[in-house]
Protein backbone atom coordinates (compact mmCIF):
# COMPACT_ATOMS: atom_id res chain seq x y z
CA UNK A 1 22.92 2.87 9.95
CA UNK A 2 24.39 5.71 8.14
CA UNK A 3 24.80 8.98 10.36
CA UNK A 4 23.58 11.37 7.65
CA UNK A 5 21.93 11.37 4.29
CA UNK A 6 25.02 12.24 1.22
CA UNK A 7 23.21 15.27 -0.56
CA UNK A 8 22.98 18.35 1.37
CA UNK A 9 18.97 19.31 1.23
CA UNK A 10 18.42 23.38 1.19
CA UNK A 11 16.65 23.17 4.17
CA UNK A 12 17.71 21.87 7.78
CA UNK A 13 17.36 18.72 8.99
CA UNK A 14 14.37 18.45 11.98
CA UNK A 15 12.63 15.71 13.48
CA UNK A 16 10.18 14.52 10.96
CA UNK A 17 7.31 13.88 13.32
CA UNK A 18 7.31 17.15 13.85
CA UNK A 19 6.37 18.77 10.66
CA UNK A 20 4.86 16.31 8.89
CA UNK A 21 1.06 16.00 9.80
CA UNK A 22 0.29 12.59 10.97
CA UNK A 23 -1.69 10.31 7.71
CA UNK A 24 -2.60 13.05 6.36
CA UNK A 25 0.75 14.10 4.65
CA UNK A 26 -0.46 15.93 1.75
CA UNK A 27 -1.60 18.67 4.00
CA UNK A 28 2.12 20.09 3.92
CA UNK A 29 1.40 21.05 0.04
CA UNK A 30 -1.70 23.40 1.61
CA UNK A 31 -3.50 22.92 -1.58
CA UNK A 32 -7.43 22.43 -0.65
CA UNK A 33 -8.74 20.95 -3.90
CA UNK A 34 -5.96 18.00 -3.43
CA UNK A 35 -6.71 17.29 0.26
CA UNK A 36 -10.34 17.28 -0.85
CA UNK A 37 -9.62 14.26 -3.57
CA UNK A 38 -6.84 12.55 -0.84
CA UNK A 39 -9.89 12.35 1.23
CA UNK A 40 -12.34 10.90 -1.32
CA UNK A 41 -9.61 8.26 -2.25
CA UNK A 42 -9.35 7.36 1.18
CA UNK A 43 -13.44 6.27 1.27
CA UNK A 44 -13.70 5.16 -2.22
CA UNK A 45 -10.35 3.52 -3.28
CA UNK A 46 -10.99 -0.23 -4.17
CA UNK A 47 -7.61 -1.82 -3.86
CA UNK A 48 -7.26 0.56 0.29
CA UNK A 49 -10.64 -1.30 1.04
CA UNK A 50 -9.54 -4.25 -0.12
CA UNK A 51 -6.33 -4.52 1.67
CA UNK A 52 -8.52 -3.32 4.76
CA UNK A 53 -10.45 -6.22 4.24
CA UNK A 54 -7.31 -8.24 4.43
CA UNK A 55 -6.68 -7.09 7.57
CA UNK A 56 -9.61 -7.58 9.11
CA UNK A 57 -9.16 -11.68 7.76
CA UNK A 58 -5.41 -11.13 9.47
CA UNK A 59 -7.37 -10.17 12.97
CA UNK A 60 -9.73 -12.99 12.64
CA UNK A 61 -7.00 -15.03 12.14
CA UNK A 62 -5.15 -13.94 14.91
CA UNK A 63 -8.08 -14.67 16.99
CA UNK A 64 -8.25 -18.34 15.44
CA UNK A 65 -5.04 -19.06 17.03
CA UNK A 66 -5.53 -17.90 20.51
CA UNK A 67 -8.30 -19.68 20.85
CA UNK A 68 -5.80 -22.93 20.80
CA UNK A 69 -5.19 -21.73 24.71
CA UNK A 70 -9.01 -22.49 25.65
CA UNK A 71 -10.56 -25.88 26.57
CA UNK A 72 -12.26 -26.96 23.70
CA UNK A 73 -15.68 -28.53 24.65
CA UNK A 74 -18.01 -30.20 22.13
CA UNK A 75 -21.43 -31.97 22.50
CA UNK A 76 -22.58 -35.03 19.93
CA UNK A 77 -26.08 -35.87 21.14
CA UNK A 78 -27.84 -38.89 19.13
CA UNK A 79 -30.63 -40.98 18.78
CA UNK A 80 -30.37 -44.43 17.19
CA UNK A 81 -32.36 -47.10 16.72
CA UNK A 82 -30.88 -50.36 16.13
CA UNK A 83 -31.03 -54.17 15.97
CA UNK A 84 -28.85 -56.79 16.12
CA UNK A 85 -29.16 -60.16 14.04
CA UNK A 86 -29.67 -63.97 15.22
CA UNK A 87 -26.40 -64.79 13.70
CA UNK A 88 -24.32 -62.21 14.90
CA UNK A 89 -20.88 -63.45 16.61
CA UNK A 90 -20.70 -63.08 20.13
CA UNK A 91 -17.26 -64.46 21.72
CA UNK A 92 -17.28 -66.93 24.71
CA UNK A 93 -21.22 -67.28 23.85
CA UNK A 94 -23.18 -70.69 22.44
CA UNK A 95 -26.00 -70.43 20.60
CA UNK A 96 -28.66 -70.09 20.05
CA UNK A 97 -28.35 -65.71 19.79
CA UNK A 98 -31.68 -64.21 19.79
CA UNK A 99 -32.35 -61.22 17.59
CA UNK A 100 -33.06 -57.77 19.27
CA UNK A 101 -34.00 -54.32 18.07
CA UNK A 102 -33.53 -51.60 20.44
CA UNK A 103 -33.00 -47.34 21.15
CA UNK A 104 -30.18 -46.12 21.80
CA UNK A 105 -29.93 -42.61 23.48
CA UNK A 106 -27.03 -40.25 23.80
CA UNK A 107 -25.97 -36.93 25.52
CA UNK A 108 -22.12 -36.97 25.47
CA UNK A 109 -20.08 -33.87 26.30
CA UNK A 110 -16.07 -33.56 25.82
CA UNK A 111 -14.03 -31.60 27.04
CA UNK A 112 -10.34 -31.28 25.53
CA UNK A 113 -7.06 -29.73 26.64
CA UNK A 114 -3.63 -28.87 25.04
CA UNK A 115 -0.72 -28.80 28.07
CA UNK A 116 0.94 -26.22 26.10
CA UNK A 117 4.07 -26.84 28.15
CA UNK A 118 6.58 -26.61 24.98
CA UNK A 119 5.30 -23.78 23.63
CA UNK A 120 3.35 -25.00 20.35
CA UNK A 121 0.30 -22.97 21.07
CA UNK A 122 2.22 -20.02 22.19
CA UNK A 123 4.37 -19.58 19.34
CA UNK A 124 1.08 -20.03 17.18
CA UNK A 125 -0.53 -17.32 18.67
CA UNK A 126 2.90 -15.30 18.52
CA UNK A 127 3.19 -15.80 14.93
CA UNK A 128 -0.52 -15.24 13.82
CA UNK A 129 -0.51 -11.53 16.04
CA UNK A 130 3.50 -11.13 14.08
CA UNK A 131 1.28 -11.67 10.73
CA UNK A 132 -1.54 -9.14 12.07
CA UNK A 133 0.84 -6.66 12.17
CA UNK A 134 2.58 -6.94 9.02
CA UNK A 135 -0.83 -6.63 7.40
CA UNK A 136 -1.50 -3.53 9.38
CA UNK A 137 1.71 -2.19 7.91
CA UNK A 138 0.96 -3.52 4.47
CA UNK A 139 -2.41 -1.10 4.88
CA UNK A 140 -0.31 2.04 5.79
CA UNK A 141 2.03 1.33 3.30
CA UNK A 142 -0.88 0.56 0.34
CA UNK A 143 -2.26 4.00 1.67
CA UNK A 144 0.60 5.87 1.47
CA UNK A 145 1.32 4.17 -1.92
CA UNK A 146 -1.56 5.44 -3.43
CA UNK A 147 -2.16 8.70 -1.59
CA UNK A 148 0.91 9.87 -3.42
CA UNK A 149 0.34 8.52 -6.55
CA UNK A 150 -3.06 10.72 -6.31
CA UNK A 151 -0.92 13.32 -5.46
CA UNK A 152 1.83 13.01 -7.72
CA UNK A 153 -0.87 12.48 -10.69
CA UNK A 154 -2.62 15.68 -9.30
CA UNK A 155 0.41 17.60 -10.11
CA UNK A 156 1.66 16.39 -13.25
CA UNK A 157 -2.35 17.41 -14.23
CA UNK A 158 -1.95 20.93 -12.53
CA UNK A 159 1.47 20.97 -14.32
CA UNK A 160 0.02 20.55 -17.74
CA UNK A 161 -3.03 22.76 -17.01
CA UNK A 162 -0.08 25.74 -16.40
CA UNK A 163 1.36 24.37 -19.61
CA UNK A 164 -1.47 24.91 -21.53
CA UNK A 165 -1.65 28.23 -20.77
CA UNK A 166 1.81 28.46 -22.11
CA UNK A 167 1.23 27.47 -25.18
CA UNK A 168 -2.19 28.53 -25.79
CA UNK A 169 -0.73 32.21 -24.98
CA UNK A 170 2.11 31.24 -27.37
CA UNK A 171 -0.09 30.50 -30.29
CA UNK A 172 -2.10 33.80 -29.44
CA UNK A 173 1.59 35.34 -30.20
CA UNK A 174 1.99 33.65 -32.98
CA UNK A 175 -1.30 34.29 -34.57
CA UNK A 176 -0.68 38.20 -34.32
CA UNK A 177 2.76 37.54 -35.73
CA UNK A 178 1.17 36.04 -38.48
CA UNK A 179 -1.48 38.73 -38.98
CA UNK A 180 1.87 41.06 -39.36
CA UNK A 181 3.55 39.26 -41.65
CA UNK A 182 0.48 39.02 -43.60
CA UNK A 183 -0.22 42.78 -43.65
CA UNK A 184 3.48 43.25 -44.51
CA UNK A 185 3.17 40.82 -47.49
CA UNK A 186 -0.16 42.43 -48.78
CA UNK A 187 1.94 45.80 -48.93
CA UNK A 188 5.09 44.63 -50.32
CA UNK A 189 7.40 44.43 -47.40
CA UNK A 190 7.12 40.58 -46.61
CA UNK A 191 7.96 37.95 -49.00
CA UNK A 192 5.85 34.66 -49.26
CA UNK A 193 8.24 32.73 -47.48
CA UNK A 194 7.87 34.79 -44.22
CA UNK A 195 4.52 33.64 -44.14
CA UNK A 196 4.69 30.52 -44.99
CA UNK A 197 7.89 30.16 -42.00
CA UNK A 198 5.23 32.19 -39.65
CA UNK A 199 1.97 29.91 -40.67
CA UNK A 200 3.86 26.84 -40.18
CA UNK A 201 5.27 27.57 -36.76
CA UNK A 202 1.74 28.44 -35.81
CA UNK A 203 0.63 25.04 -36.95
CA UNK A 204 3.35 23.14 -34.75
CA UNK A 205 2.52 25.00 -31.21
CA UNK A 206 -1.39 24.12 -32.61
CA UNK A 207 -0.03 20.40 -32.40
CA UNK A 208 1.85 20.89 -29.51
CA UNK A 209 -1.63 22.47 -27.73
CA UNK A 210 -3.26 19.22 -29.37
CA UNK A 211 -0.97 16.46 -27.37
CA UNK A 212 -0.94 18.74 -23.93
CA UNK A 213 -4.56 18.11 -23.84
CA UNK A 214 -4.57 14.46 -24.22
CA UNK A 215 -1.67 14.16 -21.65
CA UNK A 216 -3.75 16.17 -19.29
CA UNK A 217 -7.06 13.38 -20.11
CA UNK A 218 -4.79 10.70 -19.33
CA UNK A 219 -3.99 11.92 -16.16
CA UNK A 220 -7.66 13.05 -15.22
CA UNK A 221 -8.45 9.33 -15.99
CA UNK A 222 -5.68 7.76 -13.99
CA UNK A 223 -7.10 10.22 -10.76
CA UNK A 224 -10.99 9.20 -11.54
CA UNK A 225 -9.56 5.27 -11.08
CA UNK A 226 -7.81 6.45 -7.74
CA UNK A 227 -10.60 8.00 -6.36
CA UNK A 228 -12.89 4.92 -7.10
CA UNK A 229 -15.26 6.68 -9.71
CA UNK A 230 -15.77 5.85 -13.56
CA UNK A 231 -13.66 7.83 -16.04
CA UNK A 232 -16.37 8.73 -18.36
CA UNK A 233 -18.30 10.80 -15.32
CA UNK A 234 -15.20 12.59 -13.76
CA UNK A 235 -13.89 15.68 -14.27
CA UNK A 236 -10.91 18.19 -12.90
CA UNK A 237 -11.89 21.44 -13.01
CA UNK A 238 -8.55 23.60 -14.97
CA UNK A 239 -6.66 25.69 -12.83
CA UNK A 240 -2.61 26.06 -13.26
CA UNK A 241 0.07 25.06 -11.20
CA UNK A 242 0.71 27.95 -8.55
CA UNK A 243 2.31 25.77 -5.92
CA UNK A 244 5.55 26.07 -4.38
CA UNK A 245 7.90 23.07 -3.28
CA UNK A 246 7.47 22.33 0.66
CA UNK A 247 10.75 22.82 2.86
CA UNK A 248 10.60 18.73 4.10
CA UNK A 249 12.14 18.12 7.23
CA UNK A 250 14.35 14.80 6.46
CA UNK A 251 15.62 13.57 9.78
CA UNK A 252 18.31 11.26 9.74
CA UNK A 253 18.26 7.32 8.17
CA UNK A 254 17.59 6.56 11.07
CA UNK A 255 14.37 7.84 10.96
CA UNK A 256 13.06 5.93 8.55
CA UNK A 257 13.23 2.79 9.90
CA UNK A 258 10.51 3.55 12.37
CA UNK A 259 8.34 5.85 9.63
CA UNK A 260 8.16 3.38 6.69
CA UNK A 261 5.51 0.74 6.91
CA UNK A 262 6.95 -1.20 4.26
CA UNK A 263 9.98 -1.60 6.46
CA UNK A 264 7.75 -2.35 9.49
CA UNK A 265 5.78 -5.00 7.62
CA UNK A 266 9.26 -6.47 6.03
CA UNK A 267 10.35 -6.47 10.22
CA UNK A 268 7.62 -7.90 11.06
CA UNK A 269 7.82 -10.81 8.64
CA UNK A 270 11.09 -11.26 10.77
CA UNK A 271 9.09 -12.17 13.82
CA UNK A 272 6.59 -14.12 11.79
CA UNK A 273 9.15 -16.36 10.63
CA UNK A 274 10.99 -16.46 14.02
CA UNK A 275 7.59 -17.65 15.49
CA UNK A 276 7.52 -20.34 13.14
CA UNK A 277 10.88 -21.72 13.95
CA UNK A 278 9.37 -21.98 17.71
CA UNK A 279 6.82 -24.05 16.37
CA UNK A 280 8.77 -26.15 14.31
CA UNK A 281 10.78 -27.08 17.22
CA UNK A 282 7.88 -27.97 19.36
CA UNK A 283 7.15 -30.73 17.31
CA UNK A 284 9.86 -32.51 18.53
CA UNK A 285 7.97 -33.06 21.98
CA UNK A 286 5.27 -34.34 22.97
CA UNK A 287 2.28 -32.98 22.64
CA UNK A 288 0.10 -33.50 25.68
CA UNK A 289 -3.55 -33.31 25.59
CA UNK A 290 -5.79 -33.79 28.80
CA UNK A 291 -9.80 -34.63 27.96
CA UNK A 292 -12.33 -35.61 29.76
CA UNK A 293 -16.05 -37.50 28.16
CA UNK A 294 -19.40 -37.47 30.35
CA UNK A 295 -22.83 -37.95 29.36
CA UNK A 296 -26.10 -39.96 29.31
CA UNK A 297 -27.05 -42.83 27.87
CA UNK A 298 -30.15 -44.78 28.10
CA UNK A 299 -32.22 -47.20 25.82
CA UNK A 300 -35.20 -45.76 27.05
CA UNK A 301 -35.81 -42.02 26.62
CA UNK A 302 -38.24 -41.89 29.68
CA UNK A 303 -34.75 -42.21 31.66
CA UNK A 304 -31.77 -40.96 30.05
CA UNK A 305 -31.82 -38.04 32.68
CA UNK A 306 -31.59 -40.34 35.58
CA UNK A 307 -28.15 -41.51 37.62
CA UNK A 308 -27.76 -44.89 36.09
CA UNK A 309 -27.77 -43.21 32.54
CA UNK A 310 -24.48 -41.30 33.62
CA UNK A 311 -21.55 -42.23 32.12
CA UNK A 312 -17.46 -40.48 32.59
CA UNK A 313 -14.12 -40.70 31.68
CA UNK A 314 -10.99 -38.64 32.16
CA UNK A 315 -7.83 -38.98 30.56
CA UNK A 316 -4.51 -37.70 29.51
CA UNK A 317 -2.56 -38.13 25.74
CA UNK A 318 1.08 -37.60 25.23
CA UNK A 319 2.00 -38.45 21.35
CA UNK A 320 5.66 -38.25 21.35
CA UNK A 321 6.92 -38.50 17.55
CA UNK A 322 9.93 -40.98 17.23
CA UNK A 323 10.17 -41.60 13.68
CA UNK A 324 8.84 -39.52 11.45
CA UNK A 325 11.18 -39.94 8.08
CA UNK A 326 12.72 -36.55 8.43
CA UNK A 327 9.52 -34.99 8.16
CA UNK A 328 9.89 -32.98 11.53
CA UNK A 329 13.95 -32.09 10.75
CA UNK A 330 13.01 -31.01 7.19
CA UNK A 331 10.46 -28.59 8.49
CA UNK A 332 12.77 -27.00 10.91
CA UNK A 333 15.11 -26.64 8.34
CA UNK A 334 12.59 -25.20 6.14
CA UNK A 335 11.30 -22.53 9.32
CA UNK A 336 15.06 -21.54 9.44
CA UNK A 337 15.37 -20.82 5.78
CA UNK A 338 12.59 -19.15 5.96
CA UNK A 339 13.74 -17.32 8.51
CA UNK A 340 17.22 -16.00 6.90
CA UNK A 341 15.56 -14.88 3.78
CA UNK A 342 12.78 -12.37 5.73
CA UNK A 343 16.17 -10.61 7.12
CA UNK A 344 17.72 -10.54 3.59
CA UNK A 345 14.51 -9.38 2.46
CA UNK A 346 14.31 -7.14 5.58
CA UNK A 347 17.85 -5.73 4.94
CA UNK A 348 16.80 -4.99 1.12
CA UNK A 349 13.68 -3.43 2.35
CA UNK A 350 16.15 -0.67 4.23
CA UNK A 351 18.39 -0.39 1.60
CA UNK A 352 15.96 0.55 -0.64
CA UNK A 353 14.18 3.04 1.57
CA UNK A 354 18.20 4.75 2.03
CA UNK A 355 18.21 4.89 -2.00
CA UNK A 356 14.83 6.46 -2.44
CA UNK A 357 15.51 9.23 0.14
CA UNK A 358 18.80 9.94 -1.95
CA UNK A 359 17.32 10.16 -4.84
CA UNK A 360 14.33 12.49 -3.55
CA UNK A 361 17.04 14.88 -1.96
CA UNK A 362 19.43 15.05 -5.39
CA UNK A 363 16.57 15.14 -7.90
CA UNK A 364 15.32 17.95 -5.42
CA UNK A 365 18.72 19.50 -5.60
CA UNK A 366 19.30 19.27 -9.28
CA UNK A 367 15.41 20.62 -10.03
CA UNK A 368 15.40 23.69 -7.72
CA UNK A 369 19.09 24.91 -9.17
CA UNK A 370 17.56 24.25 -12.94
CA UNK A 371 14.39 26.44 -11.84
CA UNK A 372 16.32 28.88 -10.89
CA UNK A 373 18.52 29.14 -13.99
CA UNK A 374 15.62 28.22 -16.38
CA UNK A 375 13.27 31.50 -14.63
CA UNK A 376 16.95 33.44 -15.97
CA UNK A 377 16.67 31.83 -19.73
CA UNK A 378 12.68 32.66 -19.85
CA UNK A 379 13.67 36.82 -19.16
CA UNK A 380 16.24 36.27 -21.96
CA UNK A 381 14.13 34.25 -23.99
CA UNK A 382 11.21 37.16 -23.91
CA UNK A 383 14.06 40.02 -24.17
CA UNK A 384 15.17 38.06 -27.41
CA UNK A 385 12.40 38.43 -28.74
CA UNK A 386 11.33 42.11 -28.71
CA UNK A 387 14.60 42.60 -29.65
CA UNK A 388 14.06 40.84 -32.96
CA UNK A 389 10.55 41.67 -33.48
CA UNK A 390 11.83 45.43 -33.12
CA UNK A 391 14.73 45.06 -35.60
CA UNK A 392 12.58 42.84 -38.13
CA UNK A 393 9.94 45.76 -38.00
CA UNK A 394 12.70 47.88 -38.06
CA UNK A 395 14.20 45.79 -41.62
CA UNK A 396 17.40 45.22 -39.81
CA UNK A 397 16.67 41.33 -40.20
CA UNK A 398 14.55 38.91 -41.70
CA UNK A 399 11.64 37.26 -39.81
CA UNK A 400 13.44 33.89 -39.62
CA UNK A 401 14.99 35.73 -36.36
CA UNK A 402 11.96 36.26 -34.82
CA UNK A 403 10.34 33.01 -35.40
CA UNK A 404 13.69 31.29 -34.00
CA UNK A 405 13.11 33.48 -30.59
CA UNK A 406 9.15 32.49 -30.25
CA UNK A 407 10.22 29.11 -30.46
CA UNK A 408 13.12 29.61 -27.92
CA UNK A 409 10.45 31.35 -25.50
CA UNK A 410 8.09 28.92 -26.22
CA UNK A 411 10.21 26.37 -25.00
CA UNK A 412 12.24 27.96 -21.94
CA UNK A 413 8.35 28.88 -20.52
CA UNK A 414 7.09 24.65 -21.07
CA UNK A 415 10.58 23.79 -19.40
CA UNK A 416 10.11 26.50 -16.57
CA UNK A 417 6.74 24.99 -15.80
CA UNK A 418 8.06 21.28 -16.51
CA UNK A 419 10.54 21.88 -13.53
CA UNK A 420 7.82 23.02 -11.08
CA UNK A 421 5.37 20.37 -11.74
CA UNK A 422 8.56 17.99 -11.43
CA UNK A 423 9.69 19.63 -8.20
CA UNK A 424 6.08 19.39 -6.68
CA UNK A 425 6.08 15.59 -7.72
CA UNK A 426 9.54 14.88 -6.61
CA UNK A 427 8.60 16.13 -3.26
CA UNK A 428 5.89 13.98 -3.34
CA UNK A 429 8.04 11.04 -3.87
CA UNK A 430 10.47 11.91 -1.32
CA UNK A 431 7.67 12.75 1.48
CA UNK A 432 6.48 8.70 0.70
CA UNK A 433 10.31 7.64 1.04
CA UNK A 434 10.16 9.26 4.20
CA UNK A 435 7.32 7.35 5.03
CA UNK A 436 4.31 10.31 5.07
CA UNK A 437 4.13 10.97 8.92
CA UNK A 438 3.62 7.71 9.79
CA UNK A 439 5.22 5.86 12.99
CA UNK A 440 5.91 2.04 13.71
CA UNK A 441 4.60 2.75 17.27
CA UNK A 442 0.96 2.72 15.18
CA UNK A 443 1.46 -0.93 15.20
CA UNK A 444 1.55 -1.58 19.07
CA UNK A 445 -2.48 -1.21 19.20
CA UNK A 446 -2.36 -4.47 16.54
CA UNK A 447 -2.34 -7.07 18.70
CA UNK A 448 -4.92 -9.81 19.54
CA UNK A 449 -5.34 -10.73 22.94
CA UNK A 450 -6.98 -13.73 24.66
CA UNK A 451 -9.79 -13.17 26.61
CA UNK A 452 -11.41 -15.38 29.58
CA UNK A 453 -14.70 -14.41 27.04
CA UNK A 454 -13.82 -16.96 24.46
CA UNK A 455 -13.71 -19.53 26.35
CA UNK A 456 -17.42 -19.59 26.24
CA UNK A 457 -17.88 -18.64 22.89
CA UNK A 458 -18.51 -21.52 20.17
């Protein structure tokens, strides 16, 4: 593993566990109106409850298989009435064969056994509780998947509500600058073209207005879907972006091997497929199976529950394959391949996670140096334009200067609030690389055991 991440964060590196609160991650952004919707998504999301179901299938599962280390005992009573023909054969016996008709009644009981003394069973249970886990993982990492989608869509939405602002207080500029110019023509000053430059201007930042809205629906829709609720009925109350970037503690890669449950489900796979190879190779023995029958059995009902109606037998099997045509070879072949491509798919798994965190910590880099800067160009942008407002008021210039710096303001305050909402979503992004507080130790609990129970349970 790599001692240390490449890009230098502007924050110091701490144990991860620490800081970040355990599930529920998005409490780092303090933002109640998000941690509100995290926790609706967490009751209402359709694709979390359905990979919750899966899990619960995985456990039952699990269970399935242990139950291969219990006797297995089965009862088959019957009740037949039957009869036998003049002309049936009967070796050894000269006729004539008289017909009969007669009951025939039957209480047997089995009992069966697997001698699990190659490990068939064991490896079973081994790889079903392997499996269990892995969908555990596959929970925490659909949860973490879409808690920070919600939150990444929450702040895109809280990004274009500040945006909004922006422009709608840009096109409150612009109407009073077109009020001016329109005094100023009615006395002389202006000419027709100043107007027509100022109406048109006003127009575009109308348009603009126009397509932040419908960004901002789109979003609203994508967070009703999240949060399990139909688009038409849901609604995010406007309020602008106000938030400030979280200091995340990163850790080292190291880290995130144990705090990414994709990783932990791809590891687990691993063992899964390791277990299989076990049981592929038991095949190769025999497998040993000790049973026992007893019952009653009577013609007459009056006594089938009588001594002379008991009937017993005890046994061992041992089916040793000897030729099979490959089949046994080809599947341990198969478990092996198998095998190799969960570590390559393991190994990708990790690589992956590495390239995510890099990215998080240089787009983090690269955004909070731009915000800085781009807060700079905003205090020019507005300084530009008193200056020319003052000078074309002044007749120093024409009005083309001023509507060139409303559109330069304009556009350094969307980019100033651009770079926030990207900042808070970027953090998002590289919280989930990080794997959102959780810990593979979450997985030890996931484990079906056998209990002396089940052996009495059908």
């Amino acid at each position: 593993m790599p001692t240390a991440w490449k890009g230098q964060p502007p924050w110091e590196i701490a144990a991860p566990k620490d800081a970040i609160p355990k599930g529920a991650w998005w409490k780092v952004f303090h933002d109640p109106a998000l941690d509100a919707y995290e926790e609706q998504l967490l009751r209402a999301n359709q694709s979390l409850l359905a990979s919750r179901d899966h899990l619960e299938q995985a456990r039952s599962l699990a269970r399935v298989a242990t139950s291969g280390l219990f006797p297995q005992v089965s009862a088959d009573p019957s009740l037949i009435r039957q009869r036998g023909g003049a002309n049936r054969p009967l070796n050894g016996a000269a006729p004539p064969v008289s017909a009969y008709t007669q009951n025939v009644y039957s209480v047997p009981f089995s009992v069966n056994y697997e001698a699990d003394i190659f490990g068939r069973v064991r490896q079973n249970v081994e790889a079903a509780n392997a499996s269990l886990q892995s969908t555990a993982a596959d929970v925490q990492n659909a949860q973490l998947v879409l808690t920070a989608e919600l939150a990444a869509d929450y702040f895109s939405l809280r990004e274009l509500d500040a945006e909004f602002l922006v422009v709608e207080e840009s096109v409150g500029y612009e109407r009073k600058g077109l009020d001016l110019v329109n005094r100023r023509h009615d006395g002389g000053i202006a000419s027709g073209l100043e107007v027509a430059q100022q109406a048109a201007l006003l127009d575009a930042t109308l348009t603009q207005l126009a397509l932040v809205r419908q960004s901002r629906a789109q979003f609203e829709h994508a967070i009703a879907v999240l949060l399990g609720q139909p688009a038409p009925n849901f609604a995010v109350a406007s309020a602008p972006l106000k938030a400030e970037a979280p200091a995340l503690p990163i850790g080292v890669p190291s880290d995130v091997l144990e705090r990414r449950p994709d990783i932990a489900s791809a590891e687990r796979q691993i063992a899964y497929q390791n277990a299989q190879v076990g049981v592929a190779q038991a095949a190769f023995y025999p497998h040993i199976t000790l049973g026992g029958t007893s019952g009653l059995l009577s013609r007459d009902i009056s006594s089938v529950v009588s001594a002379p109606s008991l009937f017993w037998s005890l046994g061992a099997d041992a089916l040793q394959p000897i030729f099979q045509g490959g089949r046994n070879r080809a599947n341990l072949a198969a478990a092996r391949s198998a095998y190799d491509a969960s570590v390559a798919n393991y190994r990708e798994s990790v690589l992956t996670a590495f390239q995510q965190v890099e990215d998080g910590i240089s787009n983090l880099q690269a955004l909070t140096q731009a915000a800085t800067t781009q807060a700079a160009a905003v205090e020019d942008a507005r300084r530009e334009l008193a200056i020319a407002n003052n000078r074309y008021v002044g007749g120093v210039t024409t009005y083309l200067d001023v509507i060139t710096a409303q559109s330069t303001l304009l556009a350094s305050e969307r980019l100033a609030v651009q770079l926030l909402g990207q900042r808070m979503v970027n953090s998002v992004y590289l919280v989930k690389a990080l794997g959102g507080g959780w810990d593979a130790s979450d997985l030890v609990p996931q484990k079906v055991h056998p209990s002396i129970v089940q052996a009495v349970q059908p």
